[in-house]
C-alpha atoms as a PDB file:
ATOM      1  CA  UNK A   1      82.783  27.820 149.538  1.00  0.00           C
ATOM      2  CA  UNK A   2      86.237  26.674 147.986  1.00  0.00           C
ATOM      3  CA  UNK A   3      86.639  24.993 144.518  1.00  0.00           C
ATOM      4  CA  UNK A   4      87.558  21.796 145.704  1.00  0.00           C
ATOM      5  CA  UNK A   5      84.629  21.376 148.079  1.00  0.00           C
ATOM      6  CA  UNK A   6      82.863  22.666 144.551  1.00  0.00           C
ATOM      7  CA  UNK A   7      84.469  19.263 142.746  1.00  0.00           C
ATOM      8  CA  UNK A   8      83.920  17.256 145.863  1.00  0.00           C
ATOM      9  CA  UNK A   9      80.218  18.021 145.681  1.00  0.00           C
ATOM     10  CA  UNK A  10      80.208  17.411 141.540  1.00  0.00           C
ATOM     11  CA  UNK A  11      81.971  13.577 142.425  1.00  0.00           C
ATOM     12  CA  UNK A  12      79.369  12.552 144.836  1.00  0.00           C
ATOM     13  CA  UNK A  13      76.260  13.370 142.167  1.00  0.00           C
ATOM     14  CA  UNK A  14      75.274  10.729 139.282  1.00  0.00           C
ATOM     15  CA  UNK A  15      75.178  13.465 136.191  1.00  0.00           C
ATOM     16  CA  UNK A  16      75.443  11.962 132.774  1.00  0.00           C
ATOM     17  CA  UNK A  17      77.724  13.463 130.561  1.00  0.00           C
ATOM     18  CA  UNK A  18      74.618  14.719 128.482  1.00  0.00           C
ATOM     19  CA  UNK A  19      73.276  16.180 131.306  1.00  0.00           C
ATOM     20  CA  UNK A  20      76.393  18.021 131.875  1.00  0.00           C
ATOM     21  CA  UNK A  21      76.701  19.250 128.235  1.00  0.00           C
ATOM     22  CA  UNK A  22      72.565  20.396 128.641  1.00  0.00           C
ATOM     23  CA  UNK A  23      74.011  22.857 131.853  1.00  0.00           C
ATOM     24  CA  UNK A  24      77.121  23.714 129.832  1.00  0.00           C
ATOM     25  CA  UNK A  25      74.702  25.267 126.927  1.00  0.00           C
ATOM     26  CA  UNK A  26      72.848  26.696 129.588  1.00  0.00           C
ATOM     27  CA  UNK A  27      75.826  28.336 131.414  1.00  0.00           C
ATOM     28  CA  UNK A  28      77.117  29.440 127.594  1.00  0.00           C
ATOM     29  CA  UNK A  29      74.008  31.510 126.827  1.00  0.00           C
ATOM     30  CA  UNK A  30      73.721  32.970 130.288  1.00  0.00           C
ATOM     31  CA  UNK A  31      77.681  33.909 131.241  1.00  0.00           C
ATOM     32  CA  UNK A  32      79.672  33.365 127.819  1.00  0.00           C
ATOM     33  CA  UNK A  33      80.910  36.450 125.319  1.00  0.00           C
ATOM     34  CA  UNK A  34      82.592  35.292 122.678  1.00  0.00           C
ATOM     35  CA  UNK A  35      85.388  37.823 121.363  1.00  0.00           C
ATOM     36  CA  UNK A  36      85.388  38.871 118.040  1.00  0.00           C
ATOM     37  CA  UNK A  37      87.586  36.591 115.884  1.00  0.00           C
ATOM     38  CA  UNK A  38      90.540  38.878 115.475  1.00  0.00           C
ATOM     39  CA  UNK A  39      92.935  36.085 114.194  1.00  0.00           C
ATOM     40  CA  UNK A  40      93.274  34.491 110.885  1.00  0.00           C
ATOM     41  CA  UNK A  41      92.573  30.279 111.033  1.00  0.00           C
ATOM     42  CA  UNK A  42      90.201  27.722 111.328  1.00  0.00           C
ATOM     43  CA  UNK A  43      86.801  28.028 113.496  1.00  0.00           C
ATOM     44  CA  UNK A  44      87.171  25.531 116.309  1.00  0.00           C
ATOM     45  CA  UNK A  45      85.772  22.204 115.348  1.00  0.00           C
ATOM     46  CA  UNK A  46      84.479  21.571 118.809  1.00  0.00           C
ATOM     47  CA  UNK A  47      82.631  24.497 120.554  1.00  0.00           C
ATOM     48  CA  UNK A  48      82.490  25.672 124.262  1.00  0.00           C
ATOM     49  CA  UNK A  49      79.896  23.835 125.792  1.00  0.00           C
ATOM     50  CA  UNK A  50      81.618  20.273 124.804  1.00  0.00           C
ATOM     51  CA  UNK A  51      84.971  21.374 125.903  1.00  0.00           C
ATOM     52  CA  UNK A  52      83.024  22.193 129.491  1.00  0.00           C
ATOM     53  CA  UNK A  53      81.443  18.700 129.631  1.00  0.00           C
ATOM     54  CA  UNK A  54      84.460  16.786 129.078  1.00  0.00           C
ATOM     55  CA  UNK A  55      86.371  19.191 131.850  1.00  0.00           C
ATOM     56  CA  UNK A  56      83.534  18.025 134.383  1.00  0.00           C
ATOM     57  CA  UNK A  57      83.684  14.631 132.696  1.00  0.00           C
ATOM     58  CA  UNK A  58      87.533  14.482 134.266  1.00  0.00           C
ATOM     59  CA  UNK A  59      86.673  16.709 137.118  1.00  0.00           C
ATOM     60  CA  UNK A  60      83.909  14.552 137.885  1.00  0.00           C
ATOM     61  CA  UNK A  61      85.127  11.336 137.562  1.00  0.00           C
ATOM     62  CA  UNK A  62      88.888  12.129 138.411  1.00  0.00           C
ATOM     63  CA  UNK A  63      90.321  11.007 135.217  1.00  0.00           C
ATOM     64  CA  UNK A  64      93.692  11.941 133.392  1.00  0.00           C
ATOM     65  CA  UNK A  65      93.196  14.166 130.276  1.00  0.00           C
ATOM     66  CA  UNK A  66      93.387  11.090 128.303  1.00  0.00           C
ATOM     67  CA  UNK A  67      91.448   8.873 130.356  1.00  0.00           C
ATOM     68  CA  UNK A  68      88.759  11.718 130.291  1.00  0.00           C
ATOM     69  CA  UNK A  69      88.678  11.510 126.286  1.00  0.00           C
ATOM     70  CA  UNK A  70      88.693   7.470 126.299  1.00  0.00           C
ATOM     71  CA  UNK A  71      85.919   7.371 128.334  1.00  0.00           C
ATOM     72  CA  UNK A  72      83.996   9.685 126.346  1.00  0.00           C
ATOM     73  CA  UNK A  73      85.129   8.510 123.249  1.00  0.00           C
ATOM     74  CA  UNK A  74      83.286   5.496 124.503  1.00  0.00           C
ATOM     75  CA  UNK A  75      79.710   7.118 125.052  1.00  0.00           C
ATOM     76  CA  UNK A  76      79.875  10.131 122.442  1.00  0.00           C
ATOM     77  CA  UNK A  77      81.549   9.012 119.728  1.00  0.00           C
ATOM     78  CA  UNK A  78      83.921  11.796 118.429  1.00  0.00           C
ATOM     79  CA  UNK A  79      86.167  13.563 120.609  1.00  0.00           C
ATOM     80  CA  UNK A  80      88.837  16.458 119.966  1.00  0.00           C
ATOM     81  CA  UNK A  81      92.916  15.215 120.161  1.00  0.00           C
ATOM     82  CA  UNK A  82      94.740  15.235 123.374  1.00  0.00           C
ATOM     83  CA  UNK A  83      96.945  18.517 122.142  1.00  0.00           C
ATOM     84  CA  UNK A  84      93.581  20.450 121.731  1.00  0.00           C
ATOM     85  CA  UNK A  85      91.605  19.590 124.497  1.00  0.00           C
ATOM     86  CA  UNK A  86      94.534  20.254 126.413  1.00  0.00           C
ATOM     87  CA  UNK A  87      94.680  23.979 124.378  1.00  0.00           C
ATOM     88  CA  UNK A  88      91.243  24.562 124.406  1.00  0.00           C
ATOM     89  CA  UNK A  89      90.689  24.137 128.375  1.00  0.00           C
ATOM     90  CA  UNK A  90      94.063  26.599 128.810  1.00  0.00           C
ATOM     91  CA  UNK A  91      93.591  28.961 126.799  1.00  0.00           C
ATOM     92  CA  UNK A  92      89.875  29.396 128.810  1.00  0.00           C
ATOM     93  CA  UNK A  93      90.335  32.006 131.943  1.00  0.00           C
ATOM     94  CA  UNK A  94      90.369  30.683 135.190  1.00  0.00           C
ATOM     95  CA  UNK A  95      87.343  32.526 136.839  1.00  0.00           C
ATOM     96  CA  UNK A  96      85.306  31.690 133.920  1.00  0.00           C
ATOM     97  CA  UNK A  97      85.835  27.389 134.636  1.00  0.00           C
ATOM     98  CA  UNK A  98      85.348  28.727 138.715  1.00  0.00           C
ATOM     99  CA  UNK A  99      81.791  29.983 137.543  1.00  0.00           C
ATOM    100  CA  UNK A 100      80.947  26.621 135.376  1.00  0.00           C
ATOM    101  CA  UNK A 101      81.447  24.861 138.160  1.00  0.00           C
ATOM    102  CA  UNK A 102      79.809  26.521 140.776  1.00  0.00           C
ATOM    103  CA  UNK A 103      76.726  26.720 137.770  1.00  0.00           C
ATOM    104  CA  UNK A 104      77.128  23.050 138.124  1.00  0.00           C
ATOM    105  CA  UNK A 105      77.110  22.775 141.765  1.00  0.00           C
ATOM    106  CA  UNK A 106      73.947  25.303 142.127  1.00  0.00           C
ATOM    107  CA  UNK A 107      72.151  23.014 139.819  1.00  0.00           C
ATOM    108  CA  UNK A 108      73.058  19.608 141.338  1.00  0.00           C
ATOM    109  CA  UNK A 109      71.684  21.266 145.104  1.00  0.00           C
ATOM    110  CA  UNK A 110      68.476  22.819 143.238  1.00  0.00           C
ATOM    111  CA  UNK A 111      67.920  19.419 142.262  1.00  0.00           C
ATOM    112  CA  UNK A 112      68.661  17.786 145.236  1.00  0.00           C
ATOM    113  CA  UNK A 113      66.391  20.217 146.588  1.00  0.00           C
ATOM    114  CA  UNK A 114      69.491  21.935 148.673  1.00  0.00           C
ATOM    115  CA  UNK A 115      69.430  25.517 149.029  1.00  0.00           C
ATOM    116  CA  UNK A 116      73.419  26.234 150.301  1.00  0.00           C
ATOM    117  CA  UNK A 117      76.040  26.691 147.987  1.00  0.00           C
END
């Protein structure tokens, strides 16, 4: 199934973003290999799993980067700038985001007690 049938799937479910940052870890410790640190700098203040949530955050709610950071702002409490969220969500590769969602969408049907996807 396509990616935006994927999204169209996440829009239509009633996840919480802590729910969402609960499958994020989840998806982390199954898929994710961090590479060594081969550059001098800071460690990143917010880690993998959070960026995630707030993608589906926007994804699922079809907000604007900025919107997407207000809103969580709102329930969270701390969120990262515009400029990195915007960096961090890049700089991740494409297929890896494809696999967090269909994670996402696997979980959402298992729950629904759906089978397909």
């Amino acid at each position: 199934m396509d990616l935006c049938f994927k999204i169209g799937v996440m829009r239509k479910t009633s996840l919480k973003p802590k729910e969402i940052y609960g499958l994020a870890k989840q998806f982390l410790d199954l898929e994710w290999q961090p590479s060594e640190r081969t550059k001098r700098g800071r460690h990143k203040a917010y880690d993998d799993a959070f960026i995630l949530t707030l993608m589906a955050v926007q994804n699922l709610y079809d907000f604007s980067f900025r919107e997407t950071l207000e809103f969580c702002e709102q329930l969270i409490g701390k969120v990262p700038a515009l400029s990195t969220y915007h960096y961090r969500i890049k700089t991740m590769p494409t297929e890896f985001i494809q696999r967090f969602i269909a994670f996402i969408g696997r979980k959402i049907n298992k729950k629904n007690g759906k089978d397909s996807f």
